[in-house]
PDB file of N, CA and C in Angstrom:
ATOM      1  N   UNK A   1     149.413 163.791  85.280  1.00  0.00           N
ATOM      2  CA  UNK A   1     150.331 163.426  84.209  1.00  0.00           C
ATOM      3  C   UNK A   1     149.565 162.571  83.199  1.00  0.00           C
ATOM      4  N   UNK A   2     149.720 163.024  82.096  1.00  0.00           N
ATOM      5  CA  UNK A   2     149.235 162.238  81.153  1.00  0.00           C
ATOM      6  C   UNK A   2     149.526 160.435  80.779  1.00  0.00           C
ATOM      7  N   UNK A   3     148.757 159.884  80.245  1.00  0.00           N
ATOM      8  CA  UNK A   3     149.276 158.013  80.261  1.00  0.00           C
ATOM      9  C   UNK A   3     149.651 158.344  78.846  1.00  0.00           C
ATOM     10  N   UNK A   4     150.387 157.282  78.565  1.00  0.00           N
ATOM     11  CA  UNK A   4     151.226 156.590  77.424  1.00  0.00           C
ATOM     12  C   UNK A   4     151.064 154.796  77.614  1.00  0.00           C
ATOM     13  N   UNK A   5     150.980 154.431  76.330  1.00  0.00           N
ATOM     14  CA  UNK A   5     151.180 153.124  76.453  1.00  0.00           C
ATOM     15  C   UNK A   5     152.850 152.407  76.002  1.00  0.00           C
ATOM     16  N   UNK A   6     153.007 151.842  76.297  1.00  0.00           N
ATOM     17  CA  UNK A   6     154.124 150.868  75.743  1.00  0.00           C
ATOM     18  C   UNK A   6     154.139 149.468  75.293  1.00  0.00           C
ATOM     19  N   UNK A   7     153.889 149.465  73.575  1.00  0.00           N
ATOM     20  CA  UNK A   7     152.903 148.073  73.051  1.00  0.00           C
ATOM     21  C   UNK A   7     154.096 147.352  73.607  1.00  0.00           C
ATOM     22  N   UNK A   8     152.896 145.275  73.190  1.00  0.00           N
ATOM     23  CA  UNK A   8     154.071 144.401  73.671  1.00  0.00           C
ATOM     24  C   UNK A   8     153.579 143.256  72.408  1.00  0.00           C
ATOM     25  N   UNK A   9     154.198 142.623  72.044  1.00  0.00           N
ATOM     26  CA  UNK A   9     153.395 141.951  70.845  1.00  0.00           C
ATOM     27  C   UNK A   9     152.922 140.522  71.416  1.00  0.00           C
ATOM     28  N   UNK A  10     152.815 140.212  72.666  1.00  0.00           N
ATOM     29  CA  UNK A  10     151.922 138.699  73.766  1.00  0.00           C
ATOM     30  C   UNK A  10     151.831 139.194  74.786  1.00  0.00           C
ATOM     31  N   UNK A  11     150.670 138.516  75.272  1.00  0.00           N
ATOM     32  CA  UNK A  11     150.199 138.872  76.862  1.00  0.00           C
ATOM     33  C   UNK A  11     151.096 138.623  78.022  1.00  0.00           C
ATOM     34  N   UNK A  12     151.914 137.673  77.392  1.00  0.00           N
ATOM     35  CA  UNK A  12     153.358 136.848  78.360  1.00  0.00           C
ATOM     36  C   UNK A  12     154.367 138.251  78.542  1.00  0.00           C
ATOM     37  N   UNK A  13     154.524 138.876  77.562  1.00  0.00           N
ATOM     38  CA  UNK A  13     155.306 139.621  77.889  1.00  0.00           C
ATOM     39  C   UNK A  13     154.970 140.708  78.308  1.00  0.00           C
ATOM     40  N   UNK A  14     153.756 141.075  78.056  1.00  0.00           N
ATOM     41  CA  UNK A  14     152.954 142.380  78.651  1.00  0.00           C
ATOM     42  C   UNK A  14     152.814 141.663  80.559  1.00  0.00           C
ATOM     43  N   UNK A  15     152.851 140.938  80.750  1.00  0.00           N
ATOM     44  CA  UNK A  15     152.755 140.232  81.974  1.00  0.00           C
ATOM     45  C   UNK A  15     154.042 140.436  82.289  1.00  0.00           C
ATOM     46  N   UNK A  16     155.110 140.056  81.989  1.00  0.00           N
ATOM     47  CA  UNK A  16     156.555 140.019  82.526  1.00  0.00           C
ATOM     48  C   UNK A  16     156.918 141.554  82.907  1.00  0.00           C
ATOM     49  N   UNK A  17     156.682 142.069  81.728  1.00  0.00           N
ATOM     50  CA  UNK A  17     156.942 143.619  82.102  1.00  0.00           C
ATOM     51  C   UNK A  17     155.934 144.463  82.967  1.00  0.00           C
ATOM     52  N   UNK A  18     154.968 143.947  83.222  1.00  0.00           N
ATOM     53  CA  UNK A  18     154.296 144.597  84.131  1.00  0.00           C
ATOM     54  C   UNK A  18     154.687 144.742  85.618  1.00  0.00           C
ATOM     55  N   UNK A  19     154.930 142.813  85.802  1.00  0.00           N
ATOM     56  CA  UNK A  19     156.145 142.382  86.783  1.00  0.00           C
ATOM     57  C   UNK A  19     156.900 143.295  87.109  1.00  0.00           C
ATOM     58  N   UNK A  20     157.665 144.054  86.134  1.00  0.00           N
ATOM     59  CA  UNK A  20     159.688 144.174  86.207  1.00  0.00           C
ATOM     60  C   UNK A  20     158.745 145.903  86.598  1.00  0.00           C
ATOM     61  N   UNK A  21     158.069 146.588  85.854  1.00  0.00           N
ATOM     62  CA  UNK A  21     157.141 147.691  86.778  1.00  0.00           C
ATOM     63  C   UNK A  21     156.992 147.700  87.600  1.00  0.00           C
ATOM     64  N   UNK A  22     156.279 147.066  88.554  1.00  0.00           N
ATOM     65  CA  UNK A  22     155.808 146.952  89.936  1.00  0.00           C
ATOM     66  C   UNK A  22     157.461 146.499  90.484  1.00  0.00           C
ATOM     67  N   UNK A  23     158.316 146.103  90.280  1.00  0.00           N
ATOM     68  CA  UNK A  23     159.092 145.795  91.247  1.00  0.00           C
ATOM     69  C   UNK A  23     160.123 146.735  91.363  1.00  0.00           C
ATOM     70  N   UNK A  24     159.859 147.843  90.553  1.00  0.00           N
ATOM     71  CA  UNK A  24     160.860 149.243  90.686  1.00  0.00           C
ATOM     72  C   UNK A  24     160.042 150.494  90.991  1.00  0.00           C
ATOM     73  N   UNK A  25     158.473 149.624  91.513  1.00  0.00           N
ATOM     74  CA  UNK A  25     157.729 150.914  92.373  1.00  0.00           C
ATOM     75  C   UNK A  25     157.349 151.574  90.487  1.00  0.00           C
ATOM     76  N   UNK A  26     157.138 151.680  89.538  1.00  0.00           N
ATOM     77  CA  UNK A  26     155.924 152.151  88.500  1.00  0.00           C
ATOM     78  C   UNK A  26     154.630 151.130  88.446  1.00  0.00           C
ATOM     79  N   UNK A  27     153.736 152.106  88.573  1.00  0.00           N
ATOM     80  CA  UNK A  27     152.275 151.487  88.456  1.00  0.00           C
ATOM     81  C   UNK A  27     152.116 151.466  87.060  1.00  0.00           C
ATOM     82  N   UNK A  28     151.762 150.219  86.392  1.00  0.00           N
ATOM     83  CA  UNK A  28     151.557 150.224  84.807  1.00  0.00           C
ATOM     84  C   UNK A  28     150.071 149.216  84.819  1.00  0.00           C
ATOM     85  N   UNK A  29     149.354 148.553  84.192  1.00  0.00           N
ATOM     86  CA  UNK A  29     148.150 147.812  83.594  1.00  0.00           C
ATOM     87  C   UNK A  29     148.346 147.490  82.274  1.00  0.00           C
ATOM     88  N   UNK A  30     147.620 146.154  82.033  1.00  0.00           N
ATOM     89  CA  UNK A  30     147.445 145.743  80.516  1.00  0.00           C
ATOM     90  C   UNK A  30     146.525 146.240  80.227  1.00  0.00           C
ATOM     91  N   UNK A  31     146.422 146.476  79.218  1.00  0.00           N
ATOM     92  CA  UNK A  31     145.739 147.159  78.226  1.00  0.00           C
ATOM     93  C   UNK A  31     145.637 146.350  76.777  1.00  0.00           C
ATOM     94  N   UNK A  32     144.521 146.403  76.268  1.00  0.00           N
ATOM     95  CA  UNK A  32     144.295 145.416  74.831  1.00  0.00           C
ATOM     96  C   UNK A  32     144.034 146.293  73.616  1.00  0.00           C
ATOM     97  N   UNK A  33     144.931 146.478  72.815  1.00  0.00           N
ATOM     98  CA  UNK A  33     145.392 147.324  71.903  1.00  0.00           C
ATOM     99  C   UNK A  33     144.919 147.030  70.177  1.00  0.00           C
ATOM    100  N   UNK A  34     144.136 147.429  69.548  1.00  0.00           N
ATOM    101  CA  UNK A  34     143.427 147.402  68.530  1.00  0.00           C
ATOM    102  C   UNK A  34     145.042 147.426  67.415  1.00  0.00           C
ATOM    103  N   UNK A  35     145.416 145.945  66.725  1.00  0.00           N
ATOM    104  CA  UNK A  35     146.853 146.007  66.170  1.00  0.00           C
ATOM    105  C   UNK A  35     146.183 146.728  65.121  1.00  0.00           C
ATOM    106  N   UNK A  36     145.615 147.129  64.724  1.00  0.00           N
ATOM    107  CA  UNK A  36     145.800 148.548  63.179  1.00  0.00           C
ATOM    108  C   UNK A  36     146.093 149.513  63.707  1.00  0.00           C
ATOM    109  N   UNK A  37     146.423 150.098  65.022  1.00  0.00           N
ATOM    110  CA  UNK A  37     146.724 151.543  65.402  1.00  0.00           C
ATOM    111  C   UNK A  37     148.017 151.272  65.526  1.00  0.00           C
ATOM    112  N   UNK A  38     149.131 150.178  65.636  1.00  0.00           N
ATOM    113  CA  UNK A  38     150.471 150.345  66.218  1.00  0.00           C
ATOM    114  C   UNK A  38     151.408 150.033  64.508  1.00  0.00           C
ATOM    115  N   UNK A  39     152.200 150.406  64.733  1.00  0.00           N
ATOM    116  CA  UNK A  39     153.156 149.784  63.359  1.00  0.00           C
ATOM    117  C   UNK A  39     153.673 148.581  63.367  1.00  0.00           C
ATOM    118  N   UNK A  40     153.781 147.728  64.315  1.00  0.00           N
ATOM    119  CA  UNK A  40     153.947 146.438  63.957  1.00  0.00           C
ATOM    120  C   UNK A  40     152.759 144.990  64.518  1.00  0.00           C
ATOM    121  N   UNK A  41     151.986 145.634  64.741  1.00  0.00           N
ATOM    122  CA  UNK A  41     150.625 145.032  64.734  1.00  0.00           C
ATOM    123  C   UNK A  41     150.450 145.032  66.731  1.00  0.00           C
ATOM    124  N   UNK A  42     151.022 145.069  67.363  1.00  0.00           N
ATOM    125  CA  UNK A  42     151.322 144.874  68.513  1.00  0.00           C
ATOM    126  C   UNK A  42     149.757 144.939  69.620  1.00  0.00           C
ATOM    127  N   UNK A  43     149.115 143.879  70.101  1.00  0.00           N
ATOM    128  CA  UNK A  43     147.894 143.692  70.268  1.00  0.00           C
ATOM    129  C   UNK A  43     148.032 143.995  71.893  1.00  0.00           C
ATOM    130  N   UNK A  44     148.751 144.101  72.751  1.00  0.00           N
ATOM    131  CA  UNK A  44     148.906 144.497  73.756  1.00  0.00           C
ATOM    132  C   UNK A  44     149.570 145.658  74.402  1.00  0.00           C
ATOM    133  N   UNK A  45     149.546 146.284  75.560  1.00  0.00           N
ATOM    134  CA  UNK A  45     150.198 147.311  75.823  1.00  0.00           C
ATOM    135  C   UNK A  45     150.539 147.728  77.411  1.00  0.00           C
ATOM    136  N   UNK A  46     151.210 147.978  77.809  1.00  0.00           N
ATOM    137  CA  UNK A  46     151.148 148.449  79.034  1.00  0.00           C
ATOM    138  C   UNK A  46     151.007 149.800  79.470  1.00  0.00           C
ATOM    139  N   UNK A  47     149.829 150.586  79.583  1.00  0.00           N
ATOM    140  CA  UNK A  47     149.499 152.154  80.017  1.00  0.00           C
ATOM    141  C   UNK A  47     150.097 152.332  81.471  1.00  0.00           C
ATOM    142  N   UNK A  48     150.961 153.815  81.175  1.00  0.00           N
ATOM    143  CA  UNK A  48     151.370 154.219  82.619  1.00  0.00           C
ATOM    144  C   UNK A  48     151.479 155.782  82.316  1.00  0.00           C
ATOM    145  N   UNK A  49     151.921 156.388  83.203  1.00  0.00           N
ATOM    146  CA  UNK A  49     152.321 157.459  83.238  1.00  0.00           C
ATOM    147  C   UNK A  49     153.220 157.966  82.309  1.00  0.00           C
ATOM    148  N   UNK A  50     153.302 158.833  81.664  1.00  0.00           N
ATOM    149  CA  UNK A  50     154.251 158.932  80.548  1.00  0.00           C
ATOM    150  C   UNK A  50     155.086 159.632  81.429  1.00  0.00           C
ATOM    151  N   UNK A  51     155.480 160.323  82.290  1.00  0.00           N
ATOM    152  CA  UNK A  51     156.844 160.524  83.304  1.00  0.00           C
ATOM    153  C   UNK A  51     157.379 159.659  83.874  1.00  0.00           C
ATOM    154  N   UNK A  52     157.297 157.941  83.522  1.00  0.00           N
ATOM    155  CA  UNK A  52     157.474 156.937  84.189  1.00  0.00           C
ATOM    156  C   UNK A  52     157.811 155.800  82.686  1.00  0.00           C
ATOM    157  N   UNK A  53     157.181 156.477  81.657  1.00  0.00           N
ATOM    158  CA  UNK A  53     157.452 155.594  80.340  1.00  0.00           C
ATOM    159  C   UNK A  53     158.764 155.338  79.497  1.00  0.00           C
ATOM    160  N   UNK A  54     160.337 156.435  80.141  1.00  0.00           N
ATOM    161  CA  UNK A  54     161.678 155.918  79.662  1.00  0.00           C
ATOM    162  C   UNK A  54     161.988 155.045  81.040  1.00  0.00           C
ATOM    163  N   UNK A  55     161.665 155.572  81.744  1.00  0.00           N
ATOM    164  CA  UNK A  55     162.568 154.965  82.987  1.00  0.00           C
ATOM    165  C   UNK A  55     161.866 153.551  82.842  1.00  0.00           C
ATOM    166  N   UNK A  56     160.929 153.259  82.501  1.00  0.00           N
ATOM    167  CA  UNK A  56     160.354 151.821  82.070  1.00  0.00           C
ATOM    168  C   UNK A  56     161.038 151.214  81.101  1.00  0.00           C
ATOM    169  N   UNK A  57     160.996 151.779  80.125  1.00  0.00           N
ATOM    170  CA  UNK A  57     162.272 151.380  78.713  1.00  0.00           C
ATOM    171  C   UNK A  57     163.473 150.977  79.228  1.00  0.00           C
ATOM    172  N   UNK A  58     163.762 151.744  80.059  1.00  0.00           N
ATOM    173  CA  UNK A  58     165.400 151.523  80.686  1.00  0.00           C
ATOM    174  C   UNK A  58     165.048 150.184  81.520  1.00  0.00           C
ATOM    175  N   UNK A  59     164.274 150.216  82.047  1.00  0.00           N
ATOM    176  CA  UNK A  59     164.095 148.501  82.800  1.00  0.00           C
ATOM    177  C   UNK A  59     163.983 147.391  81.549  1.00  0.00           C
ATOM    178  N   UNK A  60     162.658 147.376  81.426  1.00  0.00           N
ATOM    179  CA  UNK A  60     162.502 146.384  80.115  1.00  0.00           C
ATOM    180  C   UNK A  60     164.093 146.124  79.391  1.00  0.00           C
ATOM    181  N   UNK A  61     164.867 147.322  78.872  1.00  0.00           N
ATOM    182  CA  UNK A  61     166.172 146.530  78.151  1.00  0.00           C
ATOM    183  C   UNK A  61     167.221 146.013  78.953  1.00  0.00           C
ATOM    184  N   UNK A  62     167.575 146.260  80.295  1.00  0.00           N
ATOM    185  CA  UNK A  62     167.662 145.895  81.321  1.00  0.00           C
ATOM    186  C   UNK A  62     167.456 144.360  81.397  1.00  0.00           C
ATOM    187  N   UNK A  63     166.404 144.121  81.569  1.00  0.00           N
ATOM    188  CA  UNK A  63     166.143 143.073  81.521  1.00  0.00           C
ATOM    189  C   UNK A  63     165.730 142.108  80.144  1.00  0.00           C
ATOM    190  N   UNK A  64     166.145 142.343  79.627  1.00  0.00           N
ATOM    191  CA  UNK A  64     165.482 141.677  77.490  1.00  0.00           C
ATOM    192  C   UNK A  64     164.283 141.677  77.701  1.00  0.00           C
ATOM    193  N   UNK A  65     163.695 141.759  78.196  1.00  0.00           N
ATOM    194  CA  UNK A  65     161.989 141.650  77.858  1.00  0.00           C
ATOM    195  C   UNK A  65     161.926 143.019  76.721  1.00  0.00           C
ATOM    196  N   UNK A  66     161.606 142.598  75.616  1.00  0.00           N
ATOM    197  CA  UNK A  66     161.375 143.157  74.207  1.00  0.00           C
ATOM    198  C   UNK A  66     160.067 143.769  74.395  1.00  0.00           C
ATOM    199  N   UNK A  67     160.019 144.401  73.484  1.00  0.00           N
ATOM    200  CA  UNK A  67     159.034 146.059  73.323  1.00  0.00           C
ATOM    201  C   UNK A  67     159.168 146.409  72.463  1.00  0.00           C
ATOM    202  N   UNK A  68     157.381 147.344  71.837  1.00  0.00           N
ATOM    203  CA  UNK A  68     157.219 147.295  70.599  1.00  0.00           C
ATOM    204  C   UNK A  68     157.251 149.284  70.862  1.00  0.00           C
ATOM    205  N   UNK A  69     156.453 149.743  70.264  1.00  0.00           N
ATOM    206  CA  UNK A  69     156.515 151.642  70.303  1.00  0.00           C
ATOM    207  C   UNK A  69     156.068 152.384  71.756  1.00  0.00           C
ATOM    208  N   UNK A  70     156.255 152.956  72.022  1.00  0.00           N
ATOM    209  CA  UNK A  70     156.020 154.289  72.987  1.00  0.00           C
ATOM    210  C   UNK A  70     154.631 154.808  72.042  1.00  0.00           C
ATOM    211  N   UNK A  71     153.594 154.974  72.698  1.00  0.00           N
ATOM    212  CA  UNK A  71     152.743 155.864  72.010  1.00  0.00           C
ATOM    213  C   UNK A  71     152.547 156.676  72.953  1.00  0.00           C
ATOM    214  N   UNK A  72     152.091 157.935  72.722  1.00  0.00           N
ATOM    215  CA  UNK A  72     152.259 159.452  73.572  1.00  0.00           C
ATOM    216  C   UNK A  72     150.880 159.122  73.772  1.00  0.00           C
ATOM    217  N   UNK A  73     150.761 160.544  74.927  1.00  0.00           N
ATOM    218  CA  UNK A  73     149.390 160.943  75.434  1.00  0.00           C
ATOM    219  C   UNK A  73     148.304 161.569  73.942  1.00  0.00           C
ATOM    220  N   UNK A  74     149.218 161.639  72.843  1.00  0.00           N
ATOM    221  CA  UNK A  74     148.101 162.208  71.708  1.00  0.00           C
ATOM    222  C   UNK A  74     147.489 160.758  71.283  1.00  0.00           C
ATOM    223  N   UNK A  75     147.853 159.934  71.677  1.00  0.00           N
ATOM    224  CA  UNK A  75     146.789 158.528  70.908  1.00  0.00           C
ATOM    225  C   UNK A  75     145.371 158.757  71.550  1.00  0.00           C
ATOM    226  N   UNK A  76     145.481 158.941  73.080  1.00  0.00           N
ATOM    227  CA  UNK A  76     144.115 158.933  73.534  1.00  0.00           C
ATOM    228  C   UNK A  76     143.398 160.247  73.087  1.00  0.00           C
ATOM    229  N   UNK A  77     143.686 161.248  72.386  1.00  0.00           N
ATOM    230  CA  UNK A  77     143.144 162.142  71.693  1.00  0.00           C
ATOM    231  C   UNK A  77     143.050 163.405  72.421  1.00  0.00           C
TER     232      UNK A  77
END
């Protein structure tokens, strides 16, 4: 399955949500995100599985931990 990232705009929260991942069983990692590639500058990210990247969304709002774009498997080219 291809990865996707899911930016976070601080490491605190790329940390929290990595947390709220692992504790519903998705494997995710930080990742350090070059902010000219995202639309709102977003310097962090969490890469996972993109068959695992709504059901992540659905946690994160779940829980308020805020989130910046979904980028698809075409970022990594």
């Amino acid at each position: 399955m291809a990865d996707c990232i899911i930016t976070m705009k601080s490491m605190t929260l790329a940390e929290k949500a990595k947390r709220a991942a692992s504790a519903v069983g998705i494997s995710a990692r930080i990742v350090n995100i070059d902010p000219a590639v995202t639309k709102r500058g977003c310097a962090y990210g969490l890469t996972l599985s993109c068959g695992e990247a709504e059901r992540l969304r659905g946690v994160l709002e779940r829980k308020h931990i805020p989130y910046g774009e979904l980028m698809g498997s075409g970022f990594f080219g």
